[in-house]
PDB file of N, CA and C in Angstrom:
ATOM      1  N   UNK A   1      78.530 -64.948  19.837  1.00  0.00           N
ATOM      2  CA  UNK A   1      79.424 -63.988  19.234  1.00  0.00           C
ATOM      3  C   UNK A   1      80.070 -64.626  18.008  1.00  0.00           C
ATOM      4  N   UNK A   2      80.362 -63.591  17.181  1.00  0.00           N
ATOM      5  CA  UNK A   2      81.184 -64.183  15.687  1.00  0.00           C
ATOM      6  C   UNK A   2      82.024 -63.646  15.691  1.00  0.00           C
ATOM      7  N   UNK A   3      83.275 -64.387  15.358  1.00  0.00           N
ATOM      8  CA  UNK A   3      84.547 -63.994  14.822  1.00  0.00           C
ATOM      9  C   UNK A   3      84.918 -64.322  13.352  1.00  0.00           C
ATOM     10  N   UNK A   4      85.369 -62.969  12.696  1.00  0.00           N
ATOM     11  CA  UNK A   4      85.926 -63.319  11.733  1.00  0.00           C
ATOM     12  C   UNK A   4      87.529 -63.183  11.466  1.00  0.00           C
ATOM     13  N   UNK A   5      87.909 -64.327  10.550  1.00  0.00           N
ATOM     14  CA  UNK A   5      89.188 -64.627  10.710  1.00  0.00           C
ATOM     15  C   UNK A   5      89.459 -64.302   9.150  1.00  0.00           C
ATOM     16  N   UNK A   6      90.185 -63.456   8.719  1.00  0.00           N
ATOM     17  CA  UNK A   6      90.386 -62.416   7.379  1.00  0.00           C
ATOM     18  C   UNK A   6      91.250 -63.299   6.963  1.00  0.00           C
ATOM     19  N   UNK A   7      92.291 -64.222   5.900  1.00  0.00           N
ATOM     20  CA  UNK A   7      93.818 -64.281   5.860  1.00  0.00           C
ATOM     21  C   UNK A   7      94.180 -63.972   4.486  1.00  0.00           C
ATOM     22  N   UNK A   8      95.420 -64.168   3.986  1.00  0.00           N
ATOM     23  CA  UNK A   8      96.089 -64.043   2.671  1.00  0.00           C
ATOM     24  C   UNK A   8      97.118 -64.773   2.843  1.00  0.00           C
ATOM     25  N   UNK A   9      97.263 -65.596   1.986  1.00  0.00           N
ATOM     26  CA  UNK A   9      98.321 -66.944   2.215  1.00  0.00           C
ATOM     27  C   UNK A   9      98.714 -67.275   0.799  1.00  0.00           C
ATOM     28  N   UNK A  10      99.768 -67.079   0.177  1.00  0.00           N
ATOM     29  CA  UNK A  10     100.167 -67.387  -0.925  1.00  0.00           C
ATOM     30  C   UNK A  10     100.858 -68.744  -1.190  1.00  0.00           C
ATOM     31  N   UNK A  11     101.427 -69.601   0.110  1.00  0.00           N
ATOM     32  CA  UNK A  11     101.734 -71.129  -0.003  1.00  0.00           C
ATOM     33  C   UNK A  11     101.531 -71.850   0.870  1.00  0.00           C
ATOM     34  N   UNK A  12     100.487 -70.915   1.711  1.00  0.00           N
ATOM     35  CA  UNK A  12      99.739 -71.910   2.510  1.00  0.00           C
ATOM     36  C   UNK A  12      99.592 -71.887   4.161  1.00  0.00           C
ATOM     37  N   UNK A  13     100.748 -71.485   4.339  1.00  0.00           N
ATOM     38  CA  UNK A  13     101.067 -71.406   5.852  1.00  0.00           C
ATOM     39  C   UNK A  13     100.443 -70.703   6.699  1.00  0.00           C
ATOM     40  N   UNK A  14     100.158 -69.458   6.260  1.00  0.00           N
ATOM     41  CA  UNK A  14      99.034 -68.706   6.426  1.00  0.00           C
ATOM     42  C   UNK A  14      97.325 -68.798   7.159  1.00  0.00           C
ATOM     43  N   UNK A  15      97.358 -69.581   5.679  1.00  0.00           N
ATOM     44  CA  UNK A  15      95.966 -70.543   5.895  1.00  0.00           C
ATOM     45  C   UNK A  15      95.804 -71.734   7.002  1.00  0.00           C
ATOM     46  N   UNK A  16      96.500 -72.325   7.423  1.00  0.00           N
ATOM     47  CA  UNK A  16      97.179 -73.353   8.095  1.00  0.00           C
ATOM     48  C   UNK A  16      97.252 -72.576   9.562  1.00  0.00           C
ATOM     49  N   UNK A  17      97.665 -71.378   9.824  1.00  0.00           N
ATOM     50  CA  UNK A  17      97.809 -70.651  10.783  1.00  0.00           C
ATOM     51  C   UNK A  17      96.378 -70.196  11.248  1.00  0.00           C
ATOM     52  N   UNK A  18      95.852 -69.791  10.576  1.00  0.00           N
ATOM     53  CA  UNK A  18      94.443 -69.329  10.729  1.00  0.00           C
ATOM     54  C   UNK A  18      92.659 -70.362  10.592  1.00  0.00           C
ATOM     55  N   UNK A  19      93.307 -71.119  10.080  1.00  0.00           N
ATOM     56  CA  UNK A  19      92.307 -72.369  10.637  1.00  0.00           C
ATOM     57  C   UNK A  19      92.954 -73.016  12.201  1.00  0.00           C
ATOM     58  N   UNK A  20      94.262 -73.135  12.357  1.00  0.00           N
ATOM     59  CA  UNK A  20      94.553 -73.604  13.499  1.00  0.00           C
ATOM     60  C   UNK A  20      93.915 -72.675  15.124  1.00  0.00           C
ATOM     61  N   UNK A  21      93.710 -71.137  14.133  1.00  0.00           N
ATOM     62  CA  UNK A  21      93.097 -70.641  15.677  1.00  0.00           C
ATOM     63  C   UNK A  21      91.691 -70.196  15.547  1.00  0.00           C
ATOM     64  N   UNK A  22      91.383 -70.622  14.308  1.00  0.00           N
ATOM     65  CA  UNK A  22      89.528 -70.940  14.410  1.00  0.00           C
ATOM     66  C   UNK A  22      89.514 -71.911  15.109  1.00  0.00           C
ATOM     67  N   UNK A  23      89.881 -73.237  14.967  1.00  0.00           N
ATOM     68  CA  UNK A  23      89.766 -74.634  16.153  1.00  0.00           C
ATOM     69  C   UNK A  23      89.600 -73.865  17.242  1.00  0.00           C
ATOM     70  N   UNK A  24      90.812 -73.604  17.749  1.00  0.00           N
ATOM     71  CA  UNK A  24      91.006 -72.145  19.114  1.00  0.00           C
ATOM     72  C   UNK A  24      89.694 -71.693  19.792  1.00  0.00           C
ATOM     73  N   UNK A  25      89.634 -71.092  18.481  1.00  0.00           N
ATOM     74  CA  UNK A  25      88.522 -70.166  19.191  1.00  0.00           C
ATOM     75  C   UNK A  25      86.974 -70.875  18.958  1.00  0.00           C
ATOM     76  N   UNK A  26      86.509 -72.047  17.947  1.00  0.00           N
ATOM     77  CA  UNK A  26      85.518 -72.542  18.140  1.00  0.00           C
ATOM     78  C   UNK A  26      85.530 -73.369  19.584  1.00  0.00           C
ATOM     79  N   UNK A  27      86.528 -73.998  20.611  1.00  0.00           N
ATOM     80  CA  UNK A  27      86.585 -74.852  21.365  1.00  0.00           C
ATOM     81  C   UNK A  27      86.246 -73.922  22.235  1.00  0.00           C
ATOM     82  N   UNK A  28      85.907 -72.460  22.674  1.00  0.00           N
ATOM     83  CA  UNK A  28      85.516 -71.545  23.260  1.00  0.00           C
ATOM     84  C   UNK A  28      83.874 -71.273  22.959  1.00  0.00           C
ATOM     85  N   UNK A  29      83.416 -71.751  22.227  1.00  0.00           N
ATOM     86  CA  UNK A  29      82.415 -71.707  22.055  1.00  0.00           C
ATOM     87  C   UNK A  29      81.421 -70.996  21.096  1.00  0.00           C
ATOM     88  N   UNK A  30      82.509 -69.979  20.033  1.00  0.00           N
ATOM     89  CA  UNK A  30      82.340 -69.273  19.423  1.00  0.00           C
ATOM     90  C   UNK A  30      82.357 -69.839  18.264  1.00  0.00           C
ATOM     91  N   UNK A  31      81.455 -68.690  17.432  1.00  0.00           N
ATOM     92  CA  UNK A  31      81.115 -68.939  15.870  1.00  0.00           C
ATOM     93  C   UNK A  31      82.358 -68.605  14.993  1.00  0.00           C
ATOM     94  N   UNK A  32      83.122 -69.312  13.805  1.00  0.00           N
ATOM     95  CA  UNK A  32      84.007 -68.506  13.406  1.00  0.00           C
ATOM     96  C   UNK A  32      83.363 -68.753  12.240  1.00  0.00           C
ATOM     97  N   UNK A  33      83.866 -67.115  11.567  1.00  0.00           N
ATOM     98  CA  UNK A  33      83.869 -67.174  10.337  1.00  0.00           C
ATOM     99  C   UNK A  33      85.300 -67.348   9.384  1.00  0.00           C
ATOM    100  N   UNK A  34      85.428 -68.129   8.237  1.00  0.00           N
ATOM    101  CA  UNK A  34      87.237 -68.203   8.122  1.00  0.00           C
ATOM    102  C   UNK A  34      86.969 -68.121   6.616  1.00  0.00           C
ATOM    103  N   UNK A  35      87.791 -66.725   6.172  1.00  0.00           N
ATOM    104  CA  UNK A  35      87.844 -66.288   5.056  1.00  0.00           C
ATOM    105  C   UNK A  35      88.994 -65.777   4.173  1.00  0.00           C
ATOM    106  N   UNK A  36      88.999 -66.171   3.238  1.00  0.00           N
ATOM    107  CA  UNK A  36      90.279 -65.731   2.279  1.00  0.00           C
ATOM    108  C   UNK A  36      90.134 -64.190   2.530  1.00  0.00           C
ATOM    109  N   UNK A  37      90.871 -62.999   2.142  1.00  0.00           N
ATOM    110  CA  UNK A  37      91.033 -62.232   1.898  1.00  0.00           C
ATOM    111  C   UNK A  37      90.012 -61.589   0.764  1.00  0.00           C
ATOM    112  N   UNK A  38      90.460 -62.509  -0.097  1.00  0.00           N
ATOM    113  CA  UNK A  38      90.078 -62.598  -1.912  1.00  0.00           C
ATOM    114  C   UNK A  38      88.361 -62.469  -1.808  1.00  0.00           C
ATOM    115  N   UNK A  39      87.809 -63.370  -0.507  1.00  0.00           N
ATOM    116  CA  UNK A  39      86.387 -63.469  -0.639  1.00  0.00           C
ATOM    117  C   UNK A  39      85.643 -62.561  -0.468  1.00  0.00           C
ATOM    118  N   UNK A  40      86.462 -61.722   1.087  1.00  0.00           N
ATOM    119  CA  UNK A  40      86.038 -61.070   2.102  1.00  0.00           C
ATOM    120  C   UNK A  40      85.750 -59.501   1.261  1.00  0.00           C
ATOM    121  N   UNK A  41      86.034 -59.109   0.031  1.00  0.00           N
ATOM    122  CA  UNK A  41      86.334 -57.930  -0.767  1.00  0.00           C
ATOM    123  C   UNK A  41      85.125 -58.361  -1.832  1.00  0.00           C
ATOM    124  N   UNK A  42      84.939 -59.430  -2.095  1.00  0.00           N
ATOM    125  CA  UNK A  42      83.869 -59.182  -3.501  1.00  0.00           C
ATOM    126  C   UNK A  42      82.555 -59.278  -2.721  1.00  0.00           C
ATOM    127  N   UNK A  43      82.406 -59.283  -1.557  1.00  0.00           N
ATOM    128  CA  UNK A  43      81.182 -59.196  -1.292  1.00  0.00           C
ATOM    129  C   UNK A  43      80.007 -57.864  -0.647  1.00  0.00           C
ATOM    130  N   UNK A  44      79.396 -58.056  -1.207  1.00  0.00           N
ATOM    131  CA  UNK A  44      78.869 -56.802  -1.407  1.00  0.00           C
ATOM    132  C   UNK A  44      77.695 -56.491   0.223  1.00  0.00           C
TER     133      UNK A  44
END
């Protein structure tokens, strides 16, 4: 299974928050995907 993890973090904390529960959830055994916001929109 894949998870994706969306964020928007303007100084960081954010980001910091959301890699901390990719760890989380990779130690479960799962795929994460961990993406800015910014990325998750230009892709087509």
């Amino acid at each position: 299974m894949k998870v994706l993890i969306a964020y928007y973090s303007k100084t960081g904390n954010t980001k910091q928050m959301a890699e901390t529960i990719a760890e989380s959830i990779k130690k479960e055994n799962l795929e994460v995907i961990l993406k800015r916001v910014e990325e998750s929109w230009m892709e087509k």
